[in-house]
Protein backbone atom coordinates (compact mmCIF):
# COMPACT_ATOMS: atom_id res chain seq x y z
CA UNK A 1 -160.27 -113.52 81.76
CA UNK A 2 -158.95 -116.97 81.48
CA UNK A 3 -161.31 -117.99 79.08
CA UNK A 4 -161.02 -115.30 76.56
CA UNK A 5 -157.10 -115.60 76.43
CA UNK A 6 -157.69 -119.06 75.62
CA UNK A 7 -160.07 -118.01 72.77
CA UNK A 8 -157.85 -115.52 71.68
CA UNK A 9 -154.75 -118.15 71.75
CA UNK A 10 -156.52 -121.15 69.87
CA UNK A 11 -158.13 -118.69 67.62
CA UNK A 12 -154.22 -116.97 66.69
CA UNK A 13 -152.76 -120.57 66.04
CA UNK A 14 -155.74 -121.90 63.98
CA UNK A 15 -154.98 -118.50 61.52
CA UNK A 16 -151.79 -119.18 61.68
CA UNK A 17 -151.76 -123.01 60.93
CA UNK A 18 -154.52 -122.64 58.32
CA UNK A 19 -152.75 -119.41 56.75
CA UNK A 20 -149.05 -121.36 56.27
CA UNK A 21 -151.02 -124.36 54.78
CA UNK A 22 -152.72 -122.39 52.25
CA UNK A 23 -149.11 -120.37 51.18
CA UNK A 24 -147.55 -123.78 51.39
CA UNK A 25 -149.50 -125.87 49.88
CA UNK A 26 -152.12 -123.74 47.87
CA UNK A 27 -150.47 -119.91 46.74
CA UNK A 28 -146.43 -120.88 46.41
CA UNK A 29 -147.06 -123.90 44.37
CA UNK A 30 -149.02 -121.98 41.59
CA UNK A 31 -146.37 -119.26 41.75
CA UNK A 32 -144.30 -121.16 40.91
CA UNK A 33 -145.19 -123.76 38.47
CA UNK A 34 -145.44 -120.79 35.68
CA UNK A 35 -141.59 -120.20 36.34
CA UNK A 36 -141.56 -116.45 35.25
CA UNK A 37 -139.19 -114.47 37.53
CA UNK A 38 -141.66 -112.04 39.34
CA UNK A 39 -143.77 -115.09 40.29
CA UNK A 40 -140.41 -116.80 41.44
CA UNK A 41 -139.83 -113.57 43.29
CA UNK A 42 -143.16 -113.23 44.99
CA UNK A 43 -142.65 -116.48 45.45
CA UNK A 44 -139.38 -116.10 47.77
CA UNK A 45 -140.84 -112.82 49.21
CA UNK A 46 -144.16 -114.37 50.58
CA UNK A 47 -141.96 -117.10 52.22
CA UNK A 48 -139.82 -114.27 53.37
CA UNK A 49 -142.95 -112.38 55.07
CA UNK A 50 -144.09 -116.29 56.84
CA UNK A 51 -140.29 -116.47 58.29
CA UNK A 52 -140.35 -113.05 59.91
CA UNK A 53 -144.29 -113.56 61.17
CA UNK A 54 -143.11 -117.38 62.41
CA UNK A 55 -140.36 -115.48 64.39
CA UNK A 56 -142.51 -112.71 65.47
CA UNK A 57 -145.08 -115.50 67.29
CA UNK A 58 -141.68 -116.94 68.83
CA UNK A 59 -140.69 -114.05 70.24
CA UNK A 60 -143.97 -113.01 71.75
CA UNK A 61 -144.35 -116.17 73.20
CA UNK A 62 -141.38 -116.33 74.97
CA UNK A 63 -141.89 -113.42 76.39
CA UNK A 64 -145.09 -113.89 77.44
CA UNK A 65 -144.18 -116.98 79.11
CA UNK A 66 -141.00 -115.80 80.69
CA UNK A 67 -141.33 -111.87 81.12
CA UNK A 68 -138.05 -111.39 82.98
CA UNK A 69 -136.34 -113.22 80.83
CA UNK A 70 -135.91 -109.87 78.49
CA UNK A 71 -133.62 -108.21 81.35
CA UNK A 72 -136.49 -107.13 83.87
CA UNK A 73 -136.62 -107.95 87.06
């Protein structure tokens, strides 16, 4: 059981860290070097959508780690 957590954990953090590179360094420059507002604006919404997944993986970490943290006991 052990193992495939593991799996399951590198595999989660390798799509993560290989998913923000590509948005950071690959999709949100060529949105916006054009300038044009709805690229600007897909721009800011992708970024948008990687804050609230970034905060999602927080949050399920910590509580993964510490489950009584959330109130139970």
């Amino acid at each position: 059981m052990f193992a495939i957590k593991l799996t399951l954990i590198l595999l989660s953090a390798l799509l993560y860290l290989v998913g923000s590179g590509c948005w950071f360094f690959w999709i949100a420059p060529c949105l916006l070097e054009d300038g044009e507002t709805a690229d600007i604006l897909y721009a800011f919404a992708g970024t948008c959508a990687w804050l609230l997944i970034t905060f999602g993986f927080i949050v399920h970490i910590i509580k993964t780690a510490r489950p009584t943290a959330a109130g139970g006991r």
